[in-house]
C-alpha atoms as a PDB file:
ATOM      1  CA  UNK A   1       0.921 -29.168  26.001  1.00  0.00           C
ATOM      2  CA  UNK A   2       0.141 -25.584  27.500  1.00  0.00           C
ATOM      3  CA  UNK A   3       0.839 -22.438  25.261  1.00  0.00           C
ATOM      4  CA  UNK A   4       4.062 -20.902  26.727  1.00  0.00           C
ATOM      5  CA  UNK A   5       3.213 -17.808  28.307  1.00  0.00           C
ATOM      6  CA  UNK A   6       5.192 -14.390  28.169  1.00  0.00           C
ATOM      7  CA  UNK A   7       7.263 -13.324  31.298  1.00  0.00           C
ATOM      8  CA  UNK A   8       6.368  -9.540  31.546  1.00  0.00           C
ATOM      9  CA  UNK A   9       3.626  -8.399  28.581  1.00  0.00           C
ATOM     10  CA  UNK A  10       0.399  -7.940  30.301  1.00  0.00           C
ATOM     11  CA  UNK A  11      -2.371  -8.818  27.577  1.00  0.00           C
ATOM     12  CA  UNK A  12      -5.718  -7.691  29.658  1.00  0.00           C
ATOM     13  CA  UNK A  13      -5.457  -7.417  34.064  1.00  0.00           C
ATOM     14  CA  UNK A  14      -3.410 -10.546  34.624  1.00  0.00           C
ATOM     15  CA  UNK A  15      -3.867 -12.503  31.376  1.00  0.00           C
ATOM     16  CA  UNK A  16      -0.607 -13.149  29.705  1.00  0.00           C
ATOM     17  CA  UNK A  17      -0.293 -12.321  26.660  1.00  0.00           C
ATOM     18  CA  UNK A  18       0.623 -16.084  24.253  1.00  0.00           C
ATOM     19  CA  UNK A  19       4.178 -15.768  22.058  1.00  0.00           C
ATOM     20  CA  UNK A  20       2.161 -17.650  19.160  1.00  0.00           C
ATOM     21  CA  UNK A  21      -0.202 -14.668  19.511  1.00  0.00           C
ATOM     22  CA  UNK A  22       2.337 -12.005  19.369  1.00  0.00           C
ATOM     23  CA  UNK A  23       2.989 -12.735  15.942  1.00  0.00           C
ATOM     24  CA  UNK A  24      -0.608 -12.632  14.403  1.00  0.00           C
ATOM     25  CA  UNK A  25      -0.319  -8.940  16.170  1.00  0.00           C
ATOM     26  CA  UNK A  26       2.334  -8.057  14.316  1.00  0.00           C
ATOM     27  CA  UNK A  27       0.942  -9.268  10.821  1.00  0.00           C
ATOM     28  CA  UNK A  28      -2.481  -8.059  11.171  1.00  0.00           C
ATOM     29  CA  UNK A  29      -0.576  -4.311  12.453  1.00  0.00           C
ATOM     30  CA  UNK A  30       1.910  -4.505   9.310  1.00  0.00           C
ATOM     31  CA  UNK A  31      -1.576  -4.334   7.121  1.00  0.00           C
ATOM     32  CA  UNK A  32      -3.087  -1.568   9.345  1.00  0.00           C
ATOM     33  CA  UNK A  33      -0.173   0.530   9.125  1.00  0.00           C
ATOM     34  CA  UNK A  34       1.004   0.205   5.901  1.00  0.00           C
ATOM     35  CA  UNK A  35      -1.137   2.560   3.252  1.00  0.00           C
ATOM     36  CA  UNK A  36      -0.190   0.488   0.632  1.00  0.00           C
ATOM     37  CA  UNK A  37      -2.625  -2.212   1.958  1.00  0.00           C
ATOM     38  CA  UNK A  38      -5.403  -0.066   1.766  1.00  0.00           C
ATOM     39  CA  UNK A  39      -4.519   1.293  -1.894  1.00  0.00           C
ATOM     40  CA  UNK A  40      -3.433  -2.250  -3.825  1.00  0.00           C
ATOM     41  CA  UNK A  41      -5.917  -4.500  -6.072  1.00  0.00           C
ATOM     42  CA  UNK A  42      -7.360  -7.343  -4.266  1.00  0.00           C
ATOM     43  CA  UNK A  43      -8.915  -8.912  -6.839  1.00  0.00           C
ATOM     44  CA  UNK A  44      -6.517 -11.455  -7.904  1.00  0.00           C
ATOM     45  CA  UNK A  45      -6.776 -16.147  -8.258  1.00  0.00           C
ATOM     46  CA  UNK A  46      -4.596 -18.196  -7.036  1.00  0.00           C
ATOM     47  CA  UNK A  47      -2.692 -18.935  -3.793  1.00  0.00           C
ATOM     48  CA  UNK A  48       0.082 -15.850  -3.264  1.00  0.00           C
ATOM     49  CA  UNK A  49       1.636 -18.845  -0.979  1.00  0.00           C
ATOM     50  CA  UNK A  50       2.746 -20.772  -3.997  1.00  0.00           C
ATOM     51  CA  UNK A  51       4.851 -17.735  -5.314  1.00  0.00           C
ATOM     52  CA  UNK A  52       2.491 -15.737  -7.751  1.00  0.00           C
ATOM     53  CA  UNK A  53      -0.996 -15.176  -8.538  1.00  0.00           C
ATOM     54  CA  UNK A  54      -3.258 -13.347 -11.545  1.00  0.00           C
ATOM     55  CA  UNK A  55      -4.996 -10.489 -11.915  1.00  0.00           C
ATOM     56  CA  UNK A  56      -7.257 -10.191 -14.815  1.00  0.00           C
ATOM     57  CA  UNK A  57      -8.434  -6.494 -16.078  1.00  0.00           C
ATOM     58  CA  UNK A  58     -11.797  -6.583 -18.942  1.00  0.00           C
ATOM     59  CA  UNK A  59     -12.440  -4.557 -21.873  1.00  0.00           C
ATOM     60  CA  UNK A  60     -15.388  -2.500 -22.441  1.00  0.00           C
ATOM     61  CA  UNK A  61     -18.327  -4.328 -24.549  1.00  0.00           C
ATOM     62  CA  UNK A  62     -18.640  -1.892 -27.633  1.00  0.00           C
ATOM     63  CA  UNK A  63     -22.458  -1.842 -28.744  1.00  0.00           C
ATOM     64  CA  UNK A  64     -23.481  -3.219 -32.536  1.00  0.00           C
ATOM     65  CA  UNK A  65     -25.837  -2.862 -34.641  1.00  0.00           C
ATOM     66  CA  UNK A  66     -28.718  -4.839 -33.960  1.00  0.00           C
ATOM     67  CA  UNK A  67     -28.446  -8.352 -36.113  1.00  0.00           C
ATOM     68  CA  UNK A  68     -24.472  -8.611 -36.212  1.00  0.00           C
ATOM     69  CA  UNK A  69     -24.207 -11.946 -33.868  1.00  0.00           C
ATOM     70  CA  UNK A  70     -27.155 -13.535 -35.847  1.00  0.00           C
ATOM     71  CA  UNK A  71     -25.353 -12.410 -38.947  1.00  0.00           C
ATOM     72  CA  UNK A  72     -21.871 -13.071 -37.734  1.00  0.00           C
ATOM     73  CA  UNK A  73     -22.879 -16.439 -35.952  1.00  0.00           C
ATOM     74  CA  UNK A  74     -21.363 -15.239 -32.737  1.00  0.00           C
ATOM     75  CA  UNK A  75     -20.720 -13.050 -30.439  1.00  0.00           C
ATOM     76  CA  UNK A  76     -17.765 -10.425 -29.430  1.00  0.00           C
ATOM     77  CA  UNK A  77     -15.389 -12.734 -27.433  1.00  0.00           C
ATOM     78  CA  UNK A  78     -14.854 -11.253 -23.918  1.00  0.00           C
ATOM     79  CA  UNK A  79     -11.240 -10.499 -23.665  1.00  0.00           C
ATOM     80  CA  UNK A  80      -9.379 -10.339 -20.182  1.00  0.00           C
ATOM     81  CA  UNK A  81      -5.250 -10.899 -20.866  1.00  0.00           C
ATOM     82  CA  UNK A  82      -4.123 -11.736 -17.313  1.00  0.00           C
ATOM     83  CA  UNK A  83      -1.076 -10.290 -15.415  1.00  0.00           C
ATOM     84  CA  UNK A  84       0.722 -12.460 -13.602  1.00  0.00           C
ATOM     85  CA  UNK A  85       2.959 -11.243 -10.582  1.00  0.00           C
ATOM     86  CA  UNK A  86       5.216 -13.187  -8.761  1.00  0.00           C
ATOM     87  CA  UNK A  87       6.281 -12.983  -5.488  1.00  0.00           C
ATOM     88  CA  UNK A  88       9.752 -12.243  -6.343  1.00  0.00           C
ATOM     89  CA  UNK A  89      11.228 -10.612  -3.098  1.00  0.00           C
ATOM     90  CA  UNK A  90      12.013 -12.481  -0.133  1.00  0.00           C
ATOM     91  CA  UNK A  91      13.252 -10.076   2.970  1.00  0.00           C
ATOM     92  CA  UNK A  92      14.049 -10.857   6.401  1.00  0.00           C
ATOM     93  CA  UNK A  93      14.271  -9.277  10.070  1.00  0.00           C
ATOM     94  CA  UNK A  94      16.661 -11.525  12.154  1.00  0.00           C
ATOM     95  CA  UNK A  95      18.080 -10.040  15.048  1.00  0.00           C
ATOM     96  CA  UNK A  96      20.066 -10.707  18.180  1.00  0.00           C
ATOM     97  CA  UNK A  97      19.050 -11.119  21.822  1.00  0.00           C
ATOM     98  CA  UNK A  98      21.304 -11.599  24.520  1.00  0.00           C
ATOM     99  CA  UNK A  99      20.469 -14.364  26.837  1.00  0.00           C
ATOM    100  CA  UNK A 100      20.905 -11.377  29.959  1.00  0.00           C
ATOM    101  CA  UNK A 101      18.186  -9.517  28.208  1.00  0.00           C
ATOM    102  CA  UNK A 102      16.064 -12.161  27.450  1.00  0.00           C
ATOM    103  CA  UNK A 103      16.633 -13.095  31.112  1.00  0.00           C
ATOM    104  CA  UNK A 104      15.996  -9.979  32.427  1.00  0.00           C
ATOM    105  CA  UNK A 105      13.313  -8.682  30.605  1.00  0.00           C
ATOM    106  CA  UNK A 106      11.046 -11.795  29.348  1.00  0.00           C
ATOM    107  CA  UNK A 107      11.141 -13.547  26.431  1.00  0.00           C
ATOM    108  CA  UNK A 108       7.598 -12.036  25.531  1.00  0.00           C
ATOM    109  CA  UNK A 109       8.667  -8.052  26.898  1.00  0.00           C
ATOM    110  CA  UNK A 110      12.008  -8.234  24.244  1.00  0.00           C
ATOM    111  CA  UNK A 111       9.665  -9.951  21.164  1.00  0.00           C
ATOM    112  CA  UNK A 112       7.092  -7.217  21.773  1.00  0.00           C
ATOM    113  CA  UNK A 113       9.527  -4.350  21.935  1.00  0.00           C
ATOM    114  CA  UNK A 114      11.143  -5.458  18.685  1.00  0.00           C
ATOM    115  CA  UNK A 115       7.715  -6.168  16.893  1.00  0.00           C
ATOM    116  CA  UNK A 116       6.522  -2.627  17.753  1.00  0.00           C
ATOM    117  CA  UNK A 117       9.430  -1.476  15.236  1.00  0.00           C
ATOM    118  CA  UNK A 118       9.138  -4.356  12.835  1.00  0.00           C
ATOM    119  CA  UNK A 119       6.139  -3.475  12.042  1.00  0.00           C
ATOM    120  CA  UNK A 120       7.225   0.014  10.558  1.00  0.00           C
ATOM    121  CA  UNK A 121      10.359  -1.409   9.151  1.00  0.00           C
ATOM    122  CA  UNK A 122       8.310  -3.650   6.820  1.00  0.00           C
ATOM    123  CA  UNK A 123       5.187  -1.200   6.434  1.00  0.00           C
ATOM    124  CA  UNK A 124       7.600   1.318   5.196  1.00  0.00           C
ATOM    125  CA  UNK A 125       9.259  -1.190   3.047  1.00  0.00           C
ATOM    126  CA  UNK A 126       6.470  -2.136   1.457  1.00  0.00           C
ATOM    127  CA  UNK A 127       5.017   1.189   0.907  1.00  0.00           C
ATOM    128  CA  UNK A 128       7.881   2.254  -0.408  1.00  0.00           C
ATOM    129  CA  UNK A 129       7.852  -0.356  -3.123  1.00  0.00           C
ATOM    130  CA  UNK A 130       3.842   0.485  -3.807  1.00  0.00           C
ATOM    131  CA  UNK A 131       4.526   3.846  -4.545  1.00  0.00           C
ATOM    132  CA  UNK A 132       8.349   2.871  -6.861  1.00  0.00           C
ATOM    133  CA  UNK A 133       6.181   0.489  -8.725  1.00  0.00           C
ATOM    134  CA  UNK A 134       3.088   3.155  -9.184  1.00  0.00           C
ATOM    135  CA  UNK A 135       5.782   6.012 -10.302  1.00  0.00           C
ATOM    136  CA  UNK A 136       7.595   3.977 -12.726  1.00  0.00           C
ATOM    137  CA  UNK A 137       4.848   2.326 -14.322  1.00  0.00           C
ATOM    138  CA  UNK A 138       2.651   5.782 -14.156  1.00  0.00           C
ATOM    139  CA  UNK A 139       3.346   8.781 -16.517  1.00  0.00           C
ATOM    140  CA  UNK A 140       4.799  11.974 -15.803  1.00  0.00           C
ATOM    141  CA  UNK A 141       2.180  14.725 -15.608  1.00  0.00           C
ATOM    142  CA  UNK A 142       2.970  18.497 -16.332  1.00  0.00           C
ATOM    143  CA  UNK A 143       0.438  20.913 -15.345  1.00  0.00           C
ATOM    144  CA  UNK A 144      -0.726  24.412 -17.171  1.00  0.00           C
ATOM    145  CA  UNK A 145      -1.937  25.935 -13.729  1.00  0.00           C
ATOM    146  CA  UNK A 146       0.413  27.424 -11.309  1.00  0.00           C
ATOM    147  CA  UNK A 147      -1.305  27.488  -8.101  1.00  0.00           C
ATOM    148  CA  UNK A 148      -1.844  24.801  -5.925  1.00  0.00           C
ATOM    149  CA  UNK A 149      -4.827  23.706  -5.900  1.00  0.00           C
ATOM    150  CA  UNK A 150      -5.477  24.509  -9.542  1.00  0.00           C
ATOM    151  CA  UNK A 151      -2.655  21.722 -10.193  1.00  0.00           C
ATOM    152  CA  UNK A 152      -4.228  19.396  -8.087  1.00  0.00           C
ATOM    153  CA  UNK A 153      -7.441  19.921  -9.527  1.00  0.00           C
ATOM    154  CA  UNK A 154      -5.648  19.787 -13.225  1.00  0.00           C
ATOM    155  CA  UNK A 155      -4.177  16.278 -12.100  1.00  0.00           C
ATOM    156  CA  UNK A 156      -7.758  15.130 -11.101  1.00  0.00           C
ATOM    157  CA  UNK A 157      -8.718  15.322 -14.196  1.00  0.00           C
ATOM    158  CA  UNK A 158      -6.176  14.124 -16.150  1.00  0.00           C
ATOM    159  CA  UNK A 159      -7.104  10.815 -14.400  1.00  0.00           C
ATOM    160  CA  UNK A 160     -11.089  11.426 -14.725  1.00  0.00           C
ATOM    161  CA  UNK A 161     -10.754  11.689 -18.529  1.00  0.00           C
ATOM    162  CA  UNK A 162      -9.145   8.858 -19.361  1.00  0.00           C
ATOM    163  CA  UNK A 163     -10.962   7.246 -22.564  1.00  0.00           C
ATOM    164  CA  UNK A 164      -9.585   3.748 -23.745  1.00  0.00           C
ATOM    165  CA  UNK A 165     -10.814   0.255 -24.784  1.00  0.00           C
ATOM    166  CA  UNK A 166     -10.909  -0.452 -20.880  1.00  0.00           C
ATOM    167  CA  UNK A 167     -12.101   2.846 -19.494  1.00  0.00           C
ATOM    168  CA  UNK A 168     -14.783   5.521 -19.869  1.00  0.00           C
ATOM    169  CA  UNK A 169     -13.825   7.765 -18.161  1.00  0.00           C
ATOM    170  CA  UNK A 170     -13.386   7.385 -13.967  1.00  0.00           C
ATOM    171  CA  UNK A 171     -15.684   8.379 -11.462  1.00  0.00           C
ATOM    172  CA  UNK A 172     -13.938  10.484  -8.694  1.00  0.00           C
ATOM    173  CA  UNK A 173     -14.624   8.507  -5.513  1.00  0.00           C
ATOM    174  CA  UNK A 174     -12.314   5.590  -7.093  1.00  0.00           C
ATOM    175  CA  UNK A 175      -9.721   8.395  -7.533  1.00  0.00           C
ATOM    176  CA  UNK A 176      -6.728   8.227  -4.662  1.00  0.00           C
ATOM    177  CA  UNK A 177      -4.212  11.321  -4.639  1.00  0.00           C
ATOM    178  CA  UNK A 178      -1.030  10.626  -2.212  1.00  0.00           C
ATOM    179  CA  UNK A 179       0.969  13.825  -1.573  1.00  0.00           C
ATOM    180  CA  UNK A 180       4.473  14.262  -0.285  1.00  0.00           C
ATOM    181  CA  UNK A 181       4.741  16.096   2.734  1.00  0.00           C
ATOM    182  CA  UNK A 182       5.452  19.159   1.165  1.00  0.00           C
ATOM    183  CA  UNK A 183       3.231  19.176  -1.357  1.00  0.00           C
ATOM    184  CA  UNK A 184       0.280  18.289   1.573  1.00  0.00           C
ATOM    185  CA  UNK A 185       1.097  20.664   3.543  1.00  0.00           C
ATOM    186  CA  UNK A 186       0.908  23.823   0.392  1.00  0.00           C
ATOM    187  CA  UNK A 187      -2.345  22.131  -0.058  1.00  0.00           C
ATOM    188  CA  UNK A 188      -3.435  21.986   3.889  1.00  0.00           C
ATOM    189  CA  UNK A 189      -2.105  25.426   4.067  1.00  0.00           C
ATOM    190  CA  UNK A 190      -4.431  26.472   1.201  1.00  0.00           C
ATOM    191  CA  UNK A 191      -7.073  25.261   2.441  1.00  0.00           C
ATOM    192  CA  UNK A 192      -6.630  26.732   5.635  1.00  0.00           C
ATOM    193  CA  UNK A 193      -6.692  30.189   4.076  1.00  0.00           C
ATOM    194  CA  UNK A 194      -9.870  29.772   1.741  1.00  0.00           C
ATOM    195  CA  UNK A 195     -13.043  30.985   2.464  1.00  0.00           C
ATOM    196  CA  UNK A 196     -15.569  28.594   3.477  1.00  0.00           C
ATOM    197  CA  UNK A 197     -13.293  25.122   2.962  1.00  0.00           C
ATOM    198  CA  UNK A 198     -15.162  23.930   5.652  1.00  0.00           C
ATOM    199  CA  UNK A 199     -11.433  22.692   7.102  1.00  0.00           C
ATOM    200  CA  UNK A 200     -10.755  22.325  10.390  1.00  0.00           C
ATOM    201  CA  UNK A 201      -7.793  23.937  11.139  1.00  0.00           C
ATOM    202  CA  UNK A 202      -6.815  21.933  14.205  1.00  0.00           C
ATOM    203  CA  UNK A 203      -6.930  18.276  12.385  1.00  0.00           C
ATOM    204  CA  UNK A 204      -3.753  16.803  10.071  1.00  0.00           C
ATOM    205  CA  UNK A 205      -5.851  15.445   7.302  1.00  0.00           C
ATOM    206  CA  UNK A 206      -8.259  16.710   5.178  1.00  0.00           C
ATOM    207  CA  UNK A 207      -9.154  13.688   3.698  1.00  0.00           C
ATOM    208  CA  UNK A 208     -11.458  14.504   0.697  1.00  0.00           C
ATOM    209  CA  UNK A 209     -10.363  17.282  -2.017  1.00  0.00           C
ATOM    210  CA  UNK A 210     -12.878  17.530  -4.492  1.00  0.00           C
ATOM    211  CA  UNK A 211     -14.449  14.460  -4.185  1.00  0.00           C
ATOM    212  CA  UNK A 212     -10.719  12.664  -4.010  1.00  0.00           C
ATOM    213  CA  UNK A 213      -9.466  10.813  -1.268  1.00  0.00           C
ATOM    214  CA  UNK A 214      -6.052  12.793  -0.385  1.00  0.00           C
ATOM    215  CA  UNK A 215      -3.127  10.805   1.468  1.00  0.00           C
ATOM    216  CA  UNK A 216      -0.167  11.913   3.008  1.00  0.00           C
ATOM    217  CA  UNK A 217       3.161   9.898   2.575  1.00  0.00           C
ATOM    218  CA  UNK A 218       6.658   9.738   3.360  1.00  0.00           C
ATOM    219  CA  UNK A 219       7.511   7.255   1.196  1.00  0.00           C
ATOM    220  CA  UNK A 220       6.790   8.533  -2.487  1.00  0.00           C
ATOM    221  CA  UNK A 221       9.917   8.237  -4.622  1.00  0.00           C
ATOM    222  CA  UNK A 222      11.801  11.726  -4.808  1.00  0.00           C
ATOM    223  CA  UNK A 223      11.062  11.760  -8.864  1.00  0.00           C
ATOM    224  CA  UNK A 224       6.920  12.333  -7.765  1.00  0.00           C
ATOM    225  CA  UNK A 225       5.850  15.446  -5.472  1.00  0.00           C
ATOM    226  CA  UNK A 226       1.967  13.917  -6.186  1.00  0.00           C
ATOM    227  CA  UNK A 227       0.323  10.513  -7.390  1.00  0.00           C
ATOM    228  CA  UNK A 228      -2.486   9.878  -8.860  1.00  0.00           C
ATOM    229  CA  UNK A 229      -4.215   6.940  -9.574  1.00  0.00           C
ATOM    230  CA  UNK A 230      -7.400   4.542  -9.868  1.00  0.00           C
ATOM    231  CA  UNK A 231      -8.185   2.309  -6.760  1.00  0.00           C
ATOM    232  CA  UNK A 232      -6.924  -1.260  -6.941  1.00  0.00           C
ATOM    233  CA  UNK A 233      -4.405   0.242  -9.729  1.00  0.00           C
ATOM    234  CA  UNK A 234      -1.449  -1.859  -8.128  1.00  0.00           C
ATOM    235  CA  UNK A 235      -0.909  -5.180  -7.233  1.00  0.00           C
ATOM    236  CA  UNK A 236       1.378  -6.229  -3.919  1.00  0.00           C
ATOM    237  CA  UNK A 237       0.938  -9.443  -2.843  1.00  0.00           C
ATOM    238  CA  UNK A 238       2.897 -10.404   1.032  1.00  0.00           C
ATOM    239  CA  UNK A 239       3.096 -13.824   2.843  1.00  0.00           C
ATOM    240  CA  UNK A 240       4.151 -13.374   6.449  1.00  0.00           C
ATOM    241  CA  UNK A 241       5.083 -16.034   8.220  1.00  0.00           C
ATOM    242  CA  UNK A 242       4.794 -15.918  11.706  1.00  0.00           C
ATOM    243  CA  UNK A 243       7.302 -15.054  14.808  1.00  0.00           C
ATOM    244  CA  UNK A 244       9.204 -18.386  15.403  1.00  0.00           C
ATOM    245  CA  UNK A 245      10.366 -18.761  19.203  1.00  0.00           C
ATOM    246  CA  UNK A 246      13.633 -17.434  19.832  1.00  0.00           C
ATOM    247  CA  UNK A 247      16.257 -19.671  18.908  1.00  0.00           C
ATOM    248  CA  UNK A 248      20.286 -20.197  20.494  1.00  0.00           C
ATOM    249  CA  UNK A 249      22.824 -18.679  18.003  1.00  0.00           C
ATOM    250  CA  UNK A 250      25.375 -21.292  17.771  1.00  0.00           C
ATOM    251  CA  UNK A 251      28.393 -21.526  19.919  1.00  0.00           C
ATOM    252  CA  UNK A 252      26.622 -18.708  21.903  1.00  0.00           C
ATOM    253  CA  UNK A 253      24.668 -17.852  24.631  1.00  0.00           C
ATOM    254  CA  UNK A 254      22.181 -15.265  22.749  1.00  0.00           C
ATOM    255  CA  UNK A 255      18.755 -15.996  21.205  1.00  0.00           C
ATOM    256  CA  UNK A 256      17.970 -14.911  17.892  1.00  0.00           C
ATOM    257  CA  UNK A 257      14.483 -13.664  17.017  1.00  0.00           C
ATOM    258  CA  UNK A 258      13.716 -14.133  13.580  1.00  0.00           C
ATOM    259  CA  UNK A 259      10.914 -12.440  10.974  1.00  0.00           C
ATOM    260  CA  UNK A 260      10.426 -13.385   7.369  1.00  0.00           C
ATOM    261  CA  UNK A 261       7.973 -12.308   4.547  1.00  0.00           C
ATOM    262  CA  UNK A 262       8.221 -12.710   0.829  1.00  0.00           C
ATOM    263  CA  UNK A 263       6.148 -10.273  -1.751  1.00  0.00           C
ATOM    264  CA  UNK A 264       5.817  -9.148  -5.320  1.00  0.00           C
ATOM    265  CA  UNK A 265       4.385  -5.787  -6.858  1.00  0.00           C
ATOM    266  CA  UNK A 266       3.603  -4.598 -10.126  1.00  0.00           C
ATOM    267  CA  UNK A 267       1.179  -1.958 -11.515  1.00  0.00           C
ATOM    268  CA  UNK A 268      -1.987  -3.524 -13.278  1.00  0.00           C
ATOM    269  CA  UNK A 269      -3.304  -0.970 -14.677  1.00  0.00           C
ATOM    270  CA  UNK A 270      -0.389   1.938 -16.145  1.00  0.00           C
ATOM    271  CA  UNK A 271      -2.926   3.702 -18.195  1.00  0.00           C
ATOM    272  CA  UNK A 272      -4.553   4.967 -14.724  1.00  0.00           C
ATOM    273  CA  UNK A 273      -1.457   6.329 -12.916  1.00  0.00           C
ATOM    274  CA  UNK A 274      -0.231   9.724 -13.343  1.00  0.00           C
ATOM    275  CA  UNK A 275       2.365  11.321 -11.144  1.00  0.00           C
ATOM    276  CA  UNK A 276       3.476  15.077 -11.095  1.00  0.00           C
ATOM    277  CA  UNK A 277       6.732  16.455 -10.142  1.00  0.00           C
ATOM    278  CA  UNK A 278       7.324  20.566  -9.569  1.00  0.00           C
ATOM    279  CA  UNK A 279      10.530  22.166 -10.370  1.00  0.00           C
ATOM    280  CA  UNK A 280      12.696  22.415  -7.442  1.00  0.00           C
ATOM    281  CA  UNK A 281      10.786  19.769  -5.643  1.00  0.00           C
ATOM    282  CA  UNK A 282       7.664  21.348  -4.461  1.00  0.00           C
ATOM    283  CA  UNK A 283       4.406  23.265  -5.986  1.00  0.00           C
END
């Protein structure tokens, strides 16, 4: 049986675009759009579609003294604890089409307009989450400079200097800063005004800050201004399932279009998260 094809979305000249497509858009978007994707651990086993998965994190091998396995009659074990995290929130995007739009429009037009905006309604949801989970696993930072820069710098190496049995110190290009607007924009303006930042004024990002990746995001909790942490230092695991066909409401004559994902986050690695809030909300 022949793909259904959509009414009025245009996928390349005359090529309709397929409904069973659509959906693998919209998933593959929500991970393109969504910074979160870009900043969470990947390095988990197990299948996230039977509801949770591990994550296992190493300890540093401390050198002995020549002799102590042959004396000892073995080695150091190698210790790796795992952290489990379950996929413990299951959301949904249902919404109502009336058979006169549907009509009117195409089946494919309506999905299309609607997945355009579900794709920020869960990227934002799930960045949101990211950066809750980050904050309240992280520790609260307070800085000794007053400008600026000087605090990010400060913040940079809180993180770089971190000495424990699973780090030695952290080399700077694994470091990822994320900045409230605010807070971005005191630093773009900064940078702006120094001498020989090499900054183009023109562009919104400036990307690196010292050797740091720097992000920009709306959806830090209002308890952090800035965020600091290793790469891969949180865990968020999503299903999505895919866009079912639209579907009669019962006792009605209006199609429901339906989107569900399930996902789970938690912060592997606390130790590496710092977060810094100014007084009255910006530096």
């Amino acid at each position: 049986m022949a793909r259904t094809k959509a009414i009025s979305l245009i996928q390349s000249g005359s090529t309709k675009v397929e409904l069973a497509e659509l959906g693998g858009r919209v998933i593959e978007n929500i991970q393109k759009e969504a910074l979160s994707s870009g900043l969470k651990s990947q390095n988990y086993t197990g299948n996230p579609a039977t509801g949770s998965v591990e994550y296992r994190r190493f300890k540093n091998a401390t050198p002995q003294d020549y002799g102590t396995a042959r004396t000892s009659g073995k080695g150091t074990a190698i210790t790796a604890p795992p952290t489990v995290v379950n996929l413990d929130q299951h959301k949904e995007i249902v919404e109502e089409a009336a058979q006169f739009d549907l009509d009117t429009f195409g089946v494919g037009n309506v999905m299309a307009r609607r997945a355009d905006n579900h794709v920020d309604a869960v990227a934002s949801a799930l960045d949101t989450a990211f950066f809750s989970t980050a904050v309240t696993g992280g520790t609260a930072f307070t800085p000794t400079e007053t400008g600026i820069a000087g605090i990010l710098e400060e913040l940079i190496q809180k993180l770089e200097t971190v000495q424990n049995d699973n780090v030695d110190g952290v080399p700077r290009n694994l470091i990822r800063l994320i900045l409230n607007p605010k807070t971005y924009g005191q630093m773009r303006n900064y940078l702006d005004q120094a001498a020989n930042s090499n900054v183009d004024t023109a562009a919104e990002e400036f990307a690196i800050f010292h050797g740091v990746r720097v992000y920009s995001s709306v959806h830090l909790p209002s308890t952090a201004d800035a965020l600091i942490m290793v790469d891969g230092a949180v865990a968020q695991l999503v299903v999505m399932y895919p866009y079912r066909a639209p579907e009669r409401i019962p006792l009605s004559n209006d199609m429901a279009v339906a989107m569900f994902y399930d996902y789970g986050t938690k912060a592997l690695t606390p130790d590496l998260i710092f977060y810094y809030k100014a007084a009255g909300g910006g530096a």
